[in-house]
N, C-alpha and C. Protein backbone atom coordinates (compact mmCIF):
# COMPACT_ATOMS: atom_id res chain seq x y z
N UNK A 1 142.77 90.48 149.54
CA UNK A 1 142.91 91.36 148.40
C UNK A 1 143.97 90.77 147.48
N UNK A 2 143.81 90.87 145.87
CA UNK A 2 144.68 90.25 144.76
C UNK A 2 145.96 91.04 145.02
N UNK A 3 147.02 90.56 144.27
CA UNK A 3 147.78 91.48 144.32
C UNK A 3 147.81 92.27 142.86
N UNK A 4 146.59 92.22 141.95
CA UNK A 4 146.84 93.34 141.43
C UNK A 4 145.87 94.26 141.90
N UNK A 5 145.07 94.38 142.69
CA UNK A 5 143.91 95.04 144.00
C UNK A 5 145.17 95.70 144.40
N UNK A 6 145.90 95.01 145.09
CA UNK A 6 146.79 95.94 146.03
C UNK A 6 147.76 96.91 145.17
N UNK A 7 148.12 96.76 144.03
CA UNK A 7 149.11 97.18 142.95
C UNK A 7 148.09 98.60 142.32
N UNK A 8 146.61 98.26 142.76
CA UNK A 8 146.07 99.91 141.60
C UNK A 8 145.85 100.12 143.51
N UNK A 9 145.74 99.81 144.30
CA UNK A 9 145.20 100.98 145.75
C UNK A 9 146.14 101.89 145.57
N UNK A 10 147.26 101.35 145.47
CA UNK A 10 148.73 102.35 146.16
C UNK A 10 148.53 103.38 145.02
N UNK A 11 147.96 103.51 143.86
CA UNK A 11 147.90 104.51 142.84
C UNK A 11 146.90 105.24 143.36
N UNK A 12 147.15 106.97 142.68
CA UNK A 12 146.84 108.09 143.83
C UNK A 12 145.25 108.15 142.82
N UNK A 13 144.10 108.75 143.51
CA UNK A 13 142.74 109.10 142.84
C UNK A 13 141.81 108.04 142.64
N UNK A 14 140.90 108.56 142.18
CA UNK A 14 139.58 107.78 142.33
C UNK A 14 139.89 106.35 141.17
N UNK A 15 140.43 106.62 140.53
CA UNK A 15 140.70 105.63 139.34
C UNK A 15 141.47 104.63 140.09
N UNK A 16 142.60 104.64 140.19
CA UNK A 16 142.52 103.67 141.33
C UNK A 16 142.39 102.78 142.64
N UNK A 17 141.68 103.74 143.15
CA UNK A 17 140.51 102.83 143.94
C UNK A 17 139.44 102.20 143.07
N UNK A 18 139.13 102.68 142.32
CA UNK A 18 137.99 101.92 141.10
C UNK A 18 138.82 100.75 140.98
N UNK A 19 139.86 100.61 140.18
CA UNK A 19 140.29 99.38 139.75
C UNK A 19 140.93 98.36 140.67
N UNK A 20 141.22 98.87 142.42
CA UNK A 20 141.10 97.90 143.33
C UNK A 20 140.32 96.98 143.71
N UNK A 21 138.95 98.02 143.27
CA UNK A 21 137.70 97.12 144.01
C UNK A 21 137.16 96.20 142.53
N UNK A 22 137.20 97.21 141.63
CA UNK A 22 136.99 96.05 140.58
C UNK A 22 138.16 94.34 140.76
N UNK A 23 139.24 94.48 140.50
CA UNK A 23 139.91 93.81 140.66
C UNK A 23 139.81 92.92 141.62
N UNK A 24 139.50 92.87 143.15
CA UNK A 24 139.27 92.39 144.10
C UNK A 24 137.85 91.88 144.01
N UNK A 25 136.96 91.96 143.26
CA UNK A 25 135.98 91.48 142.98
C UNK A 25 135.75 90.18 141.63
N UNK A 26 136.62 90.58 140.75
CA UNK A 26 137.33 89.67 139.92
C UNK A 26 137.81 88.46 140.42
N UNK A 27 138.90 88.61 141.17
CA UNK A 27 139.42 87.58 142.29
C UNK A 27 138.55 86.82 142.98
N UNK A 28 137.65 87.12 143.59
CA UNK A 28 136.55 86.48 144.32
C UNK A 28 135.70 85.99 143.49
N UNK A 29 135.65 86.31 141.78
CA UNK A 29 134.46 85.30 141.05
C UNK A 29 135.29 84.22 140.89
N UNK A 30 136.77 84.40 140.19
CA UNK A 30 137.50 83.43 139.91
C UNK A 30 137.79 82.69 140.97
N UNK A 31 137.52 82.98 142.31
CA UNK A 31 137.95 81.51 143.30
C UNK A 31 136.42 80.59 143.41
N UNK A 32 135.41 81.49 143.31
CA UNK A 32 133.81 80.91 143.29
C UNK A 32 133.70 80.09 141.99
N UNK A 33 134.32 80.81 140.83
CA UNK A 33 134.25 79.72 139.60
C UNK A 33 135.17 78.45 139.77
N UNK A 34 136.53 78.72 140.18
CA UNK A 34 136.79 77.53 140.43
C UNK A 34 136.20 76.36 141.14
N UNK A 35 135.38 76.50 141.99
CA UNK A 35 135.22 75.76 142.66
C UNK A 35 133.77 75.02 141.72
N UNK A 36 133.25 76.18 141.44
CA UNK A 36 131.79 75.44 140.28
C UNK A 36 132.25 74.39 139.46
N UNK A 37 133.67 74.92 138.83
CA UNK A 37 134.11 74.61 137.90
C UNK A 37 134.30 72.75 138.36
N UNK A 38 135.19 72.52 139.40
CA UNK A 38 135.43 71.37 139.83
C UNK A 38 134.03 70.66 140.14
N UNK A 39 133.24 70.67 140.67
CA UNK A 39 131.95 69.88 140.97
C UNK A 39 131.48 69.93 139.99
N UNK A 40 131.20 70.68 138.50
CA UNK A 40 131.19 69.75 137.40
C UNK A 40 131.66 69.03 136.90
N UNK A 41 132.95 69.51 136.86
CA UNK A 41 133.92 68.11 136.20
C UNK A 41 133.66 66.47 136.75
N UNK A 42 133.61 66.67 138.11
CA UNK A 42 133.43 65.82 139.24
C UNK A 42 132.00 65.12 138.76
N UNK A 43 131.42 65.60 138.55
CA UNK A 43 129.33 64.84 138.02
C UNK A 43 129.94 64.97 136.98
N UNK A 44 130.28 65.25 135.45
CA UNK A 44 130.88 64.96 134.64
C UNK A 44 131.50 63.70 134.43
N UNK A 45 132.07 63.24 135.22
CA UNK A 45 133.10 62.27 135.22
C UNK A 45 132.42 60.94 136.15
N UNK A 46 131.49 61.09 137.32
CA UNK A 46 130.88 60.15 137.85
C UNK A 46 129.75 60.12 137.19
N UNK A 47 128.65 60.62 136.42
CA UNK A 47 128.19 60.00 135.06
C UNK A 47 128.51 59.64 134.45
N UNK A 48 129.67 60.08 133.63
CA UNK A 48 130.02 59.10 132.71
C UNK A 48 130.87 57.56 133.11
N UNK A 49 131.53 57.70 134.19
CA UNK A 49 131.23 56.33 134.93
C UNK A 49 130.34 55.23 134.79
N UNK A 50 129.01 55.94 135.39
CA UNK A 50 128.08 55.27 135.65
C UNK A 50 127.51 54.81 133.99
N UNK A 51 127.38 55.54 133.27
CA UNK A 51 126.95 55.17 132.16
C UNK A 51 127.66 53.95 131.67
N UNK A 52 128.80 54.26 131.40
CA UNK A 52 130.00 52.89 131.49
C UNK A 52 129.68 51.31 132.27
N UNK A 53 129.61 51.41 133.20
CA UNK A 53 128.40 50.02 133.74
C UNK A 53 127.68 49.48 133.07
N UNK A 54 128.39 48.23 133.18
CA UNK A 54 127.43 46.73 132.53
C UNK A 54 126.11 46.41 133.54
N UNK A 55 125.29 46.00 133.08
CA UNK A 55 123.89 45.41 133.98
C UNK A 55 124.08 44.89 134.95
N UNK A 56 125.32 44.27 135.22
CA UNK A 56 125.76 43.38 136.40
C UNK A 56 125.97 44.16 137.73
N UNK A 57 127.20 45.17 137.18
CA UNK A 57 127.23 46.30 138.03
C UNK A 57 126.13 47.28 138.75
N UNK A 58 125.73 47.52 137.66
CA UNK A 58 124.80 48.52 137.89
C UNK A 58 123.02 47.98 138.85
N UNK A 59 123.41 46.32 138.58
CA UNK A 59 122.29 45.79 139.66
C UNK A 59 123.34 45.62 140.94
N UNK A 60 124.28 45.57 141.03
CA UNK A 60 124.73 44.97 142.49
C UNK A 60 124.53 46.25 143.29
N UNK A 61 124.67 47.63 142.15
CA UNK A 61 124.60 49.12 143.61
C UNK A 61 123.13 49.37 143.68
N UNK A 62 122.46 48.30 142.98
CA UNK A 62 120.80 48.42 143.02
C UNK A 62 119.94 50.03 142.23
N UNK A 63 120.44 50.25 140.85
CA UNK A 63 120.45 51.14 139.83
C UNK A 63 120.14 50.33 138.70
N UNK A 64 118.60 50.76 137.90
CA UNK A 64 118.14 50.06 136.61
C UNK A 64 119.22 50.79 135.86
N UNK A 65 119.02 50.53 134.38
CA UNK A 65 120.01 51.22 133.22
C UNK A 65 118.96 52.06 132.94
N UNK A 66 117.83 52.06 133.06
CA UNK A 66 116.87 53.81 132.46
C UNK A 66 117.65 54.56 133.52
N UNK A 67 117.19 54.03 135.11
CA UNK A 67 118.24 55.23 135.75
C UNK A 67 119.51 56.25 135.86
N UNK A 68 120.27 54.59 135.40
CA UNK A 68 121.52 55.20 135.47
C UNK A 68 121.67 56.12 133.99
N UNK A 69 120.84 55.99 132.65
CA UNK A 69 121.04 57.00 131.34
C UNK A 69 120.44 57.51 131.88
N UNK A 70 119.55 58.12 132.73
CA UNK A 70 119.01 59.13 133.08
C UNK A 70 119.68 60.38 133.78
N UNK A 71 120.64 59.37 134.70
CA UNK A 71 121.41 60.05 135.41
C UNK A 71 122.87 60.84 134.40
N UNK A 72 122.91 60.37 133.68
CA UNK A 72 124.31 60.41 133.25
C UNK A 72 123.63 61.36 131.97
N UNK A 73 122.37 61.87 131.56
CA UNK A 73 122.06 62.60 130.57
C UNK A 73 122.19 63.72 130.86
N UNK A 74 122.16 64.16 132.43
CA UNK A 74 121.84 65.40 133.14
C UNK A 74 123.19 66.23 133.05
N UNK A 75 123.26 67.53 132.59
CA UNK A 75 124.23 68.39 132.92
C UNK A 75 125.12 68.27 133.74
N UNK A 76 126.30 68.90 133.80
CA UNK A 76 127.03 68.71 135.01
C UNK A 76 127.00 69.35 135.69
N UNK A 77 126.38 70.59 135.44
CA UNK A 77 125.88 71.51 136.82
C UNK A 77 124.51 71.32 137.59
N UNK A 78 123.75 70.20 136.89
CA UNK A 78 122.60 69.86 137.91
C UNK A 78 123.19 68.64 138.91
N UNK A 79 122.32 69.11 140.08
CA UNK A 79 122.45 68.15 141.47
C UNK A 79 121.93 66.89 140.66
N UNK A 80 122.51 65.73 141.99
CA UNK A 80 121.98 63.99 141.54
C UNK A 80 120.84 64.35 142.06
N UNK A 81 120.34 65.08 142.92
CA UNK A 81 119.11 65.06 143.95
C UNK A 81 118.10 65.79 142.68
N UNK A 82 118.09 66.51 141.78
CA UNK A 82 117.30 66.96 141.11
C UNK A 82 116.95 66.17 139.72
C-alpha cells in the first residue's frame, strides 16, 4: 500500500476508503508503467543501434540492411519476435 493509500485509510467514512483503494491502485499502474516504460526505451535504443550499422557489421551478426530498417522502423512497444 502507497503511503498516500495509507494517509486517506486512517481518515474516518466511506470517502476515505474510496481514496485508499483508488490511490493504491494508482501506485500499482505507475510501477506496471514503469516497467513498460523501460523496455521501450530499451528497443528504442537497440534499434536505433542497429540502424547505425555499417554493412560490415551488420553482415558479421548475419542481418541484411532491409532487415535491420525493418527492424529499427518498428515501434518501441512492439516485440523483435513480431
Amino acid at each position: 500500500m502507497t503511503q498516500l493509500a495509507k494517509a486517506f485509510k486512517g481518515r474516518a467514512g466511506l470517502n476515505g476508503q474510496l481514496l485508499a483503494v483508488i490511490s493504491a491502485r494508482i501506485g500499482r499502474l505507475l510501477i506496471l508503467t514503469r516497467g513498460a516504460s523501460a523496455v521501450c526505451i530499451f528497443n528504442y535504443r537497440s534499434r536505433l543501434q542497429l540502424k547505425m550499422l555499417d554493412d560490415e557489421a551488420l553482415k558479421d551478426i548475419g542481418i541484411s540492411r532491409a532487415d535491420a530498417l525493418a527492424e529499427a522502423g518498428k515501434p518501441c512497444w512492439k516485440s523483435s519476435r513480431s
